[in-house]
N, C-alpha and C. Protein backbone atom coordinates (compact mmCIF):
# COMPACT_ATOMS: atom_id res chain seq x y z
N UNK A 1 7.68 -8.38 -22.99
CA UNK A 1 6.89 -7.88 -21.87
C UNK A 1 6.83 -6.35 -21.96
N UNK A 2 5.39 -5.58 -21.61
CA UNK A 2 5.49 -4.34 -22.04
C UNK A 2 5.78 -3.76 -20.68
N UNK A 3 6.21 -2.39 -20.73
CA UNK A 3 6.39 -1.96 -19.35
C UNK A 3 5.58 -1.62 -18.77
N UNK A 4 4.28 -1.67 -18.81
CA UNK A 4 3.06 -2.31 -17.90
C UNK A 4 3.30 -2.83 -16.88
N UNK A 5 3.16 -3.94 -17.64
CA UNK A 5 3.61 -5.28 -17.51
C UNK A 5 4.84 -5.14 -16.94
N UNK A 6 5.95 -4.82 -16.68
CA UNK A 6 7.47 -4.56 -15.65
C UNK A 6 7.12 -3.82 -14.53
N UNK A 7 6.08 -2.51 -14.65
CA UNK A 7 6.03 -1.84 -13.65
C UNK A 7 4.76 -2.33 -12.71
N UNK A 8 3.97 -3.28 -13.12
CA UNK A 8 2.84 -4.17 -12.69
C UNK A 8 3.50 -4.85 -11.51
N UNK A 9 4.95 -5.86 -12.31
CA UNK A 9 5.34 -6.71 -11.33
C UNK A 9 5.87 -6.47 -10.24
N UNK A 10 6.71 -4.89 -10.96
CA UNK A 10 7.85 -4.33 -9.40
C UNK A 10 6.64 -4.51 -8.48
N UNK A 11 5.20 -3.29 -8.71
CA UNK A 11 4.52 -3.11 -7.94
C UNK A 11 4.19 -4.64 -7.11
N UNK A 12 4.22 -5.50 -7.59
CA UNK A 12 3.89 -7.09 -6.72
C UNK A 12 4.70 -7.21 -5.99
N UNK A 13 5.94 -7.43 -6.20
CA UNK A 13 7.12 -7.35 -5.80
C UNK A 13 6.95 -6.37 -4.45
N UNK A 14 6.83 -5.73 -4.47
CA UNK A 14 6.94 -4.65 -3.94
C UNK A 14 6.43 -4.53 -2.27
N UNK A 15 4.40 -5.09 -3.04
CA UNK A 15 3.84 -5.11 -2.13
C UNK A 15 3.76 -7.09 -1.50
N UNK A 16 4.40 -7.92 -2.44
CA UNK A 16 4.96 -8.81 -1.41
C UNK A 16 5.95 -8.17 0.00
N UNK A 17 6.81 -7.65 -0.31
CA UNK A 17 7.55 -7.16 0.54
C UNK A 17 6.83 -6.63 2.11
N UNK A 18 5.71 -6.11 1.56
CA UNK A 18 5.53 -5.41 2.99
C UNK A 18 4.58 -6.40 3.82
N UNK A 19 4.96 -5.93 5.64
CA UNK A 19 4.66 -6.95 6.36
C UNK A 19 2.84 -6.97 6.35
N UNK A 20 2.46 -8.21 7.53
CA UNK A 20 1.41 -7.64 7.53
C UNK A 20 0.45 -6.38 8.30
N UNK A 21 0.94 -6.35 8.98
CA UNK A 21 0.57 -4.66 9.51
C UNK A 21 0.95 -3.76 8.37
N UNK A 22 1.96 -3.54 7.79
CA UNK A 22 1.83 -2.58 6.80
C UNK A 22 0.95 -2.77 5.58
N UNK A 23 0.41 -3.94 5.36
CA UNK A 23 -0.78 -4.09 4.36
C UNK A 23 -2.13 -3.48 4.97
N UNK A 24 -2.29 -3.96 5.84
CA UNK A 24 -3.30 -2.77 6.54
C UNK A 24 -3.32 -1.94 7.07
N UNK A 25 -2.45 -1.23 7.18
CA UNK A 25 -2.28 0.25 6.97
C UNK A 25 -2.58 0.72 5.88
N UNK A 26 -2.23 0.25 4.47
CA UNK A 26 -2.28 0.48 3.54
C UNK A 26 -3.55 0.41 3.07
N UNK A 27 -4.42 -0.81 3.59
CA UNK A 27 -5.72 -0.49 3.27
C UNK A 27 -6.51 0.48 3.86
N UNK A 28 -6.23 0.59 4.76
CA UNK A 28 -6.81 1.90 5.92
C UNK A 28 -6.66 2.96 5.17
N UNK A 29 -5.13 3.55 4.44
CA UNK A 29 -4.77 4.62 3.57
C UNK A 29 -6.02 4.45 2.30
N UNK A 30 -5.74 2.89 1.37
CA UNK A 30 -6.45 2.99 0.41
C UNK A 30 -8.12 3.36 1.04
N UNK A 31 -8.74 3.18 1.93
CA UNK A 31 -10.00 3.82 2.46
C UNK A 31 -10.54 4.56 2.30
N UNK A 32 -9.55 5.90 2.72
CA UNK A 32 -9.67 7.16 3.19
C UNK A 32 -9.52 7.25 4.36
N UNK A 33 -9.11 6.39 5.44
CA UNK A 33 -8.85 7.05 6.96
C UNK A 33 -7.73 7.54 7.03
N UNK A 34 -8.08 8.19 8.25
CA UNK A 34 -6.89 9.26 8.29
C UNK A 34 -5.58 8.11 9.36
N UNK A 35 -4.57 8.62 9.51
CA UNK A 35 -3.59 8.20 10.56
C UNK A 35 -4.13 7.39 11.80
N UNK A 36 -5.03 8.85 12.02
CA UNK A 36 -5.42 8.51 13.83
C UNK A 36 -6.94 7.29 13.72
N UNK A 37 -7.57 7.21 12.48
CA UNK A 37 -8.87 6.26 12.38
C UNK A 37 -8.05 4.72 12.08
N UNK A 38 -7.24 4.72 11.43
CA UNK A 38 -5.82 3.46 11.33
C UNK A 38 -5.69 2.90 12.46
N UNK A 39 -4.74 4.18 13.23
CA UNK A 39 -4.37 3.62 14.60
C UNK A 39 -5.26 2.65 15.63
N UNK A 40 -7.10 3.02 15.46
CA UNK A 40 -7.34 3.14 16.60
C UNK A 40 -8.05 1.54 16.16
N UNK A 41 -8.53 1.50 14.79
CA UNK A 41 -8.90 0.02 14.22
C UNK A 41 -8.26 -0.88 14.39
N UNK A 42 -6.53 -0.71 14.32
CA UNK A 42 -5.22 -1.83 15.05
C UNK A 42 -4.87 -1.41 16.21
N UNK A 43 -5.51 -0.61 16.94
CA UNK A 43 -4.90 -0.89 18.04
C UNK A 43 -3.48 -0.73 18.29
N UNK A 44 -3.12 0.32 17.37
CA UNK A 44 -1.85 0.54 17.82
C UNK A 44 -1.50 2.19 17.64
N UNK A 45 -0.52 2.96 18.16
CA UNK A 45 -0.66 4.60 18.64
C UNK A 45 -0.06 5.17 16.95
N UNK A 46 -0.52 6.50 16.94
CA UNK A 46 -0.37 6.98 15.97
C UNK A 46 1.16 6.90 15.28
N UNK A 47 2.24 7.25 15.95
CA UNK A 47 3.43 6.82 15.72
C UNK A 47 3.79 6.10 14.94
N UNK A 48 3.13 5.00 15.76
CA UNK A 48 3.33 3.69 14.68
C UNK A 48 3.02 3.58 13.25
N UNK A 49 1.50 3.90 13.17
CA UNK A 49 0.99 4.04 11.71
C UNK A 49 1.85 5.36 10.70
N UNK A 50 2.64 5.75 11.49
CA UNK A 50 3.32 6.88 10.78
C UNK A 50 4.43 6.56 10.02
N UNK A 51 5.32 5.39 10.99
CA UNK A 51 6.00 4.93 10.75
C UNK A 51 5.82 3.15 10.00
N UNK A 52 5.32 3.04 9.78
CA UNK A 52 4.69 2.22 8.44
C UNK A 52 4.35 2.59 7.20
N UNK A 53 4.12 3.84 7.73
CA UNK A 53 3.68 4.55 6.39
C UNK A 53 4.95 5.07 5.76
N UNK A 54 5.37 5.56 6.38
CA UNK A 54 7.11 5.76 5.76
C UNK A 54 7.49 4.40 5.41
N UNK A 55 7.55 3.45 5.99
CA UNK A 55 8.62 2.03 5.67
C UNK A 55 7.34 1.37 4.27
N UNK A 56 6.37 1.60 3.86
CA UNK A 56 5.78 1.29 3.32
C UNK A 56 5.70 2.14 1.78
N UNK A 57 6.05 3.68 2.09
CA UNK A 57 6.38 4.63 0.75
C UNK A 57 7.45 4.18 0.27
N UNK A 58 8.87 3.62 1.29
CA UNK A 58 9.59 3.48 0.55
C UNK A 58 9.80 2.30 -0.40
N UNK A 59 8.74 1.31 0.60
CA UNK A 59 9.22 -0.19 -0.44
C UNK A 59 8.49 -0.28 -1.70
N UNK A 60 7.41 0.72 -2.01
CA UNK A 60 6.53 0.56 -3.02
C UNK A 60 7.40 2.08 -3.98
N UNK A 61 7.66 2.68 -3.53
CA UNK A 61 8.60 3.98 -3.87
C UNK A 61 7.97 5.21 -4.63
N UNK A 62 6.94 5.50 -3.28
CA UNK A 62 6.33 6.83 -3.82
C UNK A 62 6.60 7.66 -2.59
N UNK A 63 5.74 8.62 -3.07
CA UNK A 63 5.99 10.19 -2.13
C UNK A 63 5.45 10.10 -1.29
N UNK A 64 4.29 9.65 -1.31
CA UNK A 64 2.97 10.13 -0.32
C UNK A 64 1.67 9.36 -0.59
N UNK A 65 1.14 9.65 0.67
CA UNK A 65 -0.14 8.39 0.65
C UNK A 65 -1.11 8.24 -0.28
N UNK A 66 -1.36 9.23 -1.04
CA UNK A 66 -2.18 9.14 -2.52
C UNK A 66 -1.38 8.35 -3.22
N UNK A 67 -0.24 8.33 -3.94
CA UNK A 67 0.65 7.66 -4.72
C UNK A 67 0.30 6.19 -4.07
N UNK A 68 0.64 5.97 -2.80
CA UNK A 68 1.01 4.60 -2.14
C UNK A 68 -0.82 4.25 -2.36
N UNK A 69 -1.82 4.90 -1.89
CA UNK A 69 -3.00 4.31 -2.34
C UNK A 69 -3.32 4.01 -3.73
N UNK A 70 -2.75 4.85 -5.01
CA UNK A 70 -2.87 4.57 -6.28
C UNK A 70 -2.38 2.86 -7.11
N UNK A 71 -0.97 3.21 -5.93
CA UNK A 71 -0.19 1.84 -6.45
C UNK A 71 -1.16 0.69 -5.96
N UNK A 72 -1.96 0.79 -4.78
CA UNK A 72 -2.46 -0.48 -4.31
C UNK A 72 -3.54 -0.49 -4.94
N UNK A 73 -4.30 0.44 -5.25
CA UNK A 73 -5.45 0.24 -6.53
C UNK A 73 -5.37 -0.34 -8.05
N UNK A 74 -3.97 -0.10 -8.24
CA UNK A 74 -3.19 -0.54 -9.16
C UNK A 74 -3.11 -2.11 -9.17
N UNK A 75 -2.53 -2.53 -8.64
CA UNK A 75 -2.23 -3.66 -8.07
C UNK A 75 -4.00 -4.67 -8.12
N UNK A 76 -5.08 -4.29 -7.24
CA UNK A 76 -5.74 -4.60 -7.23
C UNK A 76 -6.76 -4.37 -8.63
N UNK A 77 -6.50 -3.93 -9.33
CA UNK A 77 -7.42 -3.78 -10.57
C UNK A 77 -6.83 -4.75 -11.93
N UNK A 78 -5.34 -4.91 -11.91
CA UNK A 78 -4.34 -5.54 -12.26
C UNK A 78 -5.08 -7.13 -11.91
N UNK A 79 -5.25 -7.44 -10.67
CA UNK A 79 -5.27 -9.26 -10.29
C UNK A 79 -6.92 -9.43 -10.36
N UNK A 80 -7.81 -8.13 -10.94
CA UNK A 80 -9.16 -8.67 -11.45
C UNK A 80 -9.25 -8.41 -12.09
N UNK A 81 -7.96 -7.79 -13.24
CA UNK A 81 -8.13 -8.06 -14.61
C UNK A 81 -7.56 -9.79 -15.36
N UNK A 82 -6.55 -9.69 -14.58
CA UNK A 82 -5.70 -11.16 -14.67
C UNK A 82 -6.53 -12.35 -14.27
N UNK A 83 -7.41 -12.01 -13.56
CA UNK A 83 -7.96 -13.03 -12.81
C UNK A 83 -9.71 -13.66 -13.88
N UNK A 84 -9.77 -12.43 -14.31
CA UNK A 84 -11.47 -12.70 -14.07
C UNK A 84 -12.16 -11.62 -15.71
C-alpha cells in the first residue's frame, strides 16, 4: 500500500469520525462561507460553528480551515476516482 493510499485512509477514518453537524460545517467551510453564513444555514450561533471547527481540525489534524477544506476535497476526489 503506497502512502497515498495510508494517508487517503487516515483521512476516511478520520472524517468517519466526525459527527453530523460537523460534516456540515465542513461543507459550509469546503464552500467558502464564512463562520457567521454556516451558522445561520444550521441554525445554530456562531460559537458553535467555531467550536466544531476546532473539534473537527483536530480529528482530521490540520491547522486551519483551508487545510480542513483541502482534506475534504481530498477525500472527495479520492471516492470519484475509486468509484467511477
Amino acid at each position: 500500500m503506497s502512502t497515498t493510499n495510508i494517508a487517503s485512509q487516515d483521512l476516511k477514518t478520520a472524517l468517519g469520525g466526525l459527527t453530523p453537524t460537523q460534516m456540515r460545517v465542513l461543507e459550509g467551510v469546503n464552500s467558502g462561507l464564512l463562520n457567521k453564513q454556516i451558522a445561520f444555514d444550521l441554525g445554530i450561533a456562531e460559537a458553535t460553528v467555531k467550536a466544531h471547527m476546532t473539534a473537527l481540525m483536530r480529528k482530521l489534524n490540520v491547522h486551519n480551515r483551508t487545510q480542513a477544506a483541502i482534506a475534504a476535497q481530498s477525500l472527495v476526489q479520492g471516492l470519484r476516482s475509486a468509484g467511477g
